[in-house]
N, C-alpha and C. Protein backbone atom coordinates (compact mmCIF):
# COMPACT_ATOMS: atom_id res chain seq x y z
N UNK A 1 -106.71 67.36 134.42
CA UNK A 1 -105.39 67.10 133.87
C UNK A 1 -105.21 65.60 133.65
N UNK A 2 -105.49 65.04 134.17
CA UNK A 2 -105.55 63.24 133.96
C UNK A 2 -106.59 62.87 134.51
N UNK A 3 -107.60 63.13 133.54
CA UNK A 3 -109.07 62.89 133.65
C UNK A 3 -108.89 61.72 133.06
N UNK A 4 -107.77 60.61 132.05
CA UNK A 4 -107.96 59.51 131.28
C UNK A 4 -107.26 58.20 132.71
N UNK A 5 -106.47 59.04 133.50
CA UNK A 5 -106.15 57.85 134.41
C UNK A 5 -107.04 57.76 135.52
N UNK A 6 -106.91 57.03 136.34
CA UNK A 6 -108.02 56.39 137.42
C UNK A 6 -107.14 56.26 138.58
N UNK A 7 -107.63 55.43 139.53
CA UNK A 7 -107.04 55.30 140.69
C UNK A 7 -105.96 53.78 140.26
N UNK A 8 -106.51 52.81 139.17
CA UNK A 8 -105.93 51.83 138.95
C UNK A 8 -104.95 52.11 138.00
N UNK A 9 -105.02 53.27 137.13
CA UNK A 9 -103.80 53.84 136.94
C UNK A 9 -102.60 54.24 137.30
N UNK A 10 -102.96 55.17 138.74
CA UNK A 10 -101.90 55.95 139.59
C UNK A 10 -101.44 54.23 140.27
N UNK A 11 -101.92 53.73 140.46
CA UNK A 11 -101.79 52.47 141.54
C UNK A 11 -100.52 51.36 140.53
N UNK A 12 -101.11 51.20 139.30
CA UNK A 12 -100.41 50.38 138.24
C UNK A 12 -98.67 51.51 138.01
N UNK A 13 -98.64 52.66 137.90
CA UNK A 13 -97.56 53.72 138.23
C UNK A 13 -96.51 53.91 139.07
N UNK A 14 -97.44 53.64 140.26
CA UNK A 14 -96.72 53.35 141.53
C UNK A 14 -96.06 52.24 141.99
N UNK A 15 -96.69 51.17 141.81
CA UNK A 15 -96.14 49.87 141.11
C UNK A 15 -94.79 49.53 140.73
N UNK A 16 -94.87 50.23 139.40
CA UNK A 16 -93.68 50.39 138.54
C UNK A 16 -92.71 51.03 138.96
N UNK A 17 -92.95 52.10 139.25
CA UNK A 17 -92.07 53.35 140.02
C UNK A 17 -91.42 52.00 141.04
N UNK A 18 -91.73 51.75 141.62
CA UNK A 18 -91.43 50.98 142.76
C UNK A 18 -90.47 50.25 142.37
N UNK A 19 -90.96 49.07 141.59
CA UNK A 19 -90.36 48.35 140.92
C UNK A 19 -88.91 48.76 140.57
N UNK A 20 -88.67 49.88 139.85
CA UNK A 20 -87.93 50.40 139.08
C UNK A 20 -86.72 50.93 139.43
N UNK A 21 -86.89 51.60 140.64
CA UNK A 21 -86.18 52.60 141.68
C UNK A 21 -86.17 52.21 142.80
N UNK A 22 -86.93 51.42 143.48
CA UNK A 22 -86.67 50.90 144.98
C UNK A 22 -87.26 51.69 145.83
N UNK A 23 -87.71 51.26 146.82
CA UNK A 23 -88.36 51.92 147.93
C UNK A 23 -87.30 52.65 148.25
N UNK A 24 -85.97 53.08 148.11
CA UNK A 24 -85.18 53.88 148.74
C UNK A 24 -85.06 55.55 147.81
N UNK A 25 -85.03 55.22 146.89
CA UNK A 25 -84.78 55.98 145.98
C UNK A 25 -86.04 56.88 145.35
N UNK A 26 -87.36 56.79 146.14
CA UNK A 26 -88.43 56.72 145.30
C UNK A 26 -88.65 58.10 146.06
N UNK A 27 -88.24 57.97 147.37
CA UNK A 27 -88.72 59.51 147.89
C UNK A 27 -87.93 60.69 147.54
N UNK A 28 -86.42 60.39 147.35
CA UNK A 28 -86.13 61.57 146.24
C UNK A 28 -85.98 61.61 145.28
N UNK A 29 -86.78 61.01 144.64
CA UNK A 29 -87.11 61.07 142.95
C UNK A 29 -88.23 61.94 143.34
N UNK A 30 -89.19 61.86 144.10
CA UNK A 30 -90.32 62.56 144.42
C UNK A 30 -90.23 64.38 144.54
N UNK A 31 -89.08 64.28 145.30
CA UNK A 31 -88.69 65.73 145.66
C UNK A 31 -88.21 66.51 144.64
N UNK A 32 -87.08 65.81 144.04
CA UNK A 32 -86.63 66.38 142.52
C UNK A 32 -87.29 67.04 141.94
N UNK A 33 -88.53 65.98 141.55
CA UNK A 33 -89.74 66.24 140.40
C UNK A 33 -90.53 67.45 141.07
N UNK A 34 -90.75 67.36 142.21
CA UNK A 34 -91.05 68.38 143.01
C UNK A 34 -90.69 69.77 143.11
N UNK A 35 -89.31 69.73 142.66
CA UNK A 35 -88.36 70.80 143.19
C UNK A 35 -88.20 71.39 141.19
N UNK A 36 -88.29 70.15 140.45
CA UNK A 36 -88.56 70.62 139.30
C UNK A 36 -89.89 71.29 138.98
N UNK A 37 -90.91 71.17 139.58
CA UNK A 37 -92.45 71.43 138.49
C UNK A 37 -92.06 72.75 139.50
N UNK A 38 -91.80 73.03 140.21
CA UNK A 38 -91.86 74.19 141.18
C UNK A 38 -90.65 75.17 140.19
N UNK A 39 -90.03 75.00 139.94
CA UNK A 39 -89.07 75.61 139.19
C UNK A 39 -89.43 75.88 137.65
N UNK A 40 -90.55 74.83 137.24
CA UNK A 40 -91.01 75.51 135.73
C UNK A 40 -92.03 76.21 135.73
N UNK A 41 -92.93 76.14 136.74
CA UNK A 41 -93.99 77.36 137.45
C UNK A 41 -93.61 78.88 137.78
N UNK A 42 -92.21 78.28 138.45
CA UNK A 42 -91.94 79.84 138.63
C UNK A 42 -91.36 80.60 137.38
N UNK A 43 -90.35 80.32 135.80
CA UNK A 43 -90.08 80.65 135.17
C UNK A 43 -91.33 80.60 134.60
N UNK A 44 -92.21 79.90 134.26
CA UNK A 44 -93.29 80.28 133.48
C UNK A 44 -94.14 81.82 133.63
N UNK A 45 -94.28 82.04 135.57
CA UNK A 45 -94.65 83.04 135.73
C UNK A 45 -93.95 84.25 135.28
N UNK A 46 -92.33 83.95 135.71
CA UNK A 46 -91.55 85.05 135.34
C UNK A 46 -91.41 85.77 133.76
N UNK A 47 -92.19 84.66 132.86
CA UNK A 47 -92.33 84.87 131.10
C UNK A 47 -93.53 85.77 131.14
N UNK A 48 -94.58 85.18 131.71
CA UNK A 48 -95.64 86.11 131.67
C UNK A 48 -96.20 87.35 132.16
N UNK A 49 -95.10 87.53 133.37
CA UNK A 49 -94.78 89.06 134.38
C UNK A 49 -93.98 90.07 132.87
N UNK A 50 -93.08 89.19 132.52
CA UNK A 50 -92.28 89.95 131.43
C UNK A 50 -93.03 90.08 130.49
N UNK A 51 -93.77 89.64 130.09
CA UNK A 51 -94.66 89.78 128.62
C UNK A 51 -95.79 90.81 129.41
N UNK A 52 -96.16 90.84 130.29
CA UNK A 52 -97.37 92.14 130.95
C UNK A 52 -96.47 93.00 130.91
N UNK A 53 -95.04 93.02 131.65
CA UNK A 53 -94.55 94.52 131.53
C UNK A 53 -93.85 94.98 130.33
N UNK A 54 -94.04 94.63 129.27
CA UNK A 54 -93.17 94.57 128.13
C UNK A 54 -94.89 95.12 127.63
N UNK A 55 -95.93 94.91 127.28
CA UNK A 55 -97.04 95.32 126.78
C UNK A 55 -97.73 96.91 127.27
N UNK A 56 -97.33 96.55 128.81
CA UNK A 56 -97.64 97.92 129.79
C UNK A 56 -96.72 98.81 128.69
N UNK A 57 -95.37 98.62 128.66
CA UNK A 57 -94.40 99.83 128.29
C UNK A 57 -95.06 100.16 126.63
N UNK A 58 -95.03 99.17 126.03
CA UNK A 58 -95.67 99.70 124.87
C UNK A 58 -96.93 100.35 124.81
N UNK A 59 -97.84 99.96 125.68
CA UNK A 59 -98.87 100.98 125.77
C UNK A 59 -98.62 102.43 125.97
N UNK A 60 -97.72 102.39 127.15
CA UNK A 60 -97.52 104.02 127.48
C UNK A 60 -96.60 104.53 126.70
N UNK A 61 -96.13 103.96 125.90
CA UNK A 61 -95.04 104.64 124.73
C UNK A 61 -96.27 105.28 123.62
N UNK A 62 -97.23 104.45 122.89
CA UNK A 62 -98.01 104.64 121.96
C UNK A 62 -99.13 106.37 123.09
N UNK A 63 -98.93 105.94 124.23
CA UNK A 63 -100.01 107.04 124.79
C UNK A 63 -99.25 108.49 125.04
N UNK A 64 -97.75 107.98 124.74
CA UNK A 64 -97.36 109.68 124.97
C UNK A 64 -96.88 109.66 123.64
N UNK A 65 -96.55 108.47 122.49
CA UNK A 65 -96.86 109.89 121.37
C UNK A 65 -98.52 109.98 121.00
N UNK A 66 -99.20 109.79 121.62
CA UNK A 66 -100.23 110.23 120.79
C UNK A 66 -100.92 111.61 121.40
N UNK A 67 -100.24 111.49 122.94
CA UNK A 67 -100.27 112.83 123.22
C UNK A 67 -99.17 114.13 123.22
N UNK A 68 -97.95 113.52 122.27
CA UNK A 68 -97.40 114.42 121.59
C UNK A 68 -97.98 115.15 119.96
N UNK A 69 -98.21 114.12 119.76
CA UNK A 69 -99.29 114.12 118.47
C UNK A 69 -100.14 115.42 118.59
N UNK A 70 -101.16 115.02 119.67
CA UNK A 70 -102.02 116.17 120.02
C UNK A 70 -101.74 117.60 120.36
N UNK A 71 -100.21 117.51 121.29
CA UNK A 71 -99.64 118.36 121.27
C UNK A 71 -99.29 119.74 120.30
N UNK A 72 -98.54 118.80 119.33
CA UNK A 72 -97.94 119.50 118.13
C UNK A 72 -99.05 120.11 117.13
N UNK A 73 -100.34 119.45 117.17
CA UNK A 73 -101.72 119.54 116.76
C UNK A 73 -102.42 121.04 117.45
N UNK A 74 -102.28 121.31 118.49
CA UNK A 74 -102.73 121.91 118.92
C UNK A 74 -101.76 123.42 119.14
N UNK A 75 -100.35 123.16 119.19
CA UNK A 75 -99.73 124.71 118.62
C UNK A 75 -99.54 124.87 117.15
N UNK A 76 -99.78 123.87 116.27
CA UNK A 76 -99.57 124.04 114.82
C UNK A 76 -101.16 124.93 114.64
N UNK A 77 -102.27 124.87 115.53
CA UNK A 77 -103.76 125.47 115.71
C UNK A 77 -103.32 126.85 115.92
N UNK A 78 -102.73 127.26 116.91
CA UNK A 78 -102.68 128.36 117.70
C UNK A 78 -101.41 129.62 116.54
N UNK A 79 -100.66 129.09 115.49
CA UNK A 79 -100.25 129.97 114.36
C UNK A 79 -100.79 131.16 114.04
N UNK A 80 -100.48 132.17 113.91
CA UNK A 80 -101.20 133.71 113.61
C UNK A 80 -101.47 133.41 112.01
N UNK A 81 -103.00 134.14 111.55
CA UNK A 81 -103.21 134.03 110.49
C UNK A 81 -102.42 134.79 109.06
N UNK A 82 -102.10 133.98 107.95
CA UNK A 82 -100.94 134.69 107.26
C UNK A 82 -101.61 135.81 106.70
């Protein structure tokens, strides 16, 4: 994921951060961001739980008509000859 930064990257970051916000302020900025990526992880999962069970249902919709299909196929067979 940040294979282009280095350790003199995160270090030059931290730096700034510092700089910017103060040693006071820096540990709950930390948590926030924290409390945020944790919160777009979990809606992300919750998109893709919904998109599996939203695919599941369409599967088993297409599998019972196709075994209505077969159904109707198979007493439209069973008709006495005219």
């Amino acid at each position: 994921m940040f294979n282009g930064i280095g350790v003199t990257g995160f270090l030059l970051i931290a730096v700034v951060a510092l700089l910017l916000f103060g040693p006071n302020k820096l540990p709950e900025l930390g948590r926030a961001f924290g409390r945020t990526l944790k919160e777009f992880k979990a809606g992300a999962r919750e998109m893709m739980d919904d998109n599996d069970d939203r695919d599941r249902s369409r599967a088993s919709r297409v599998e019972v008509s196709r075994t209505e299909t077969a159904t109707e196929d198979q007493s439209s067979n069973k008709r006495l000859p005219e």
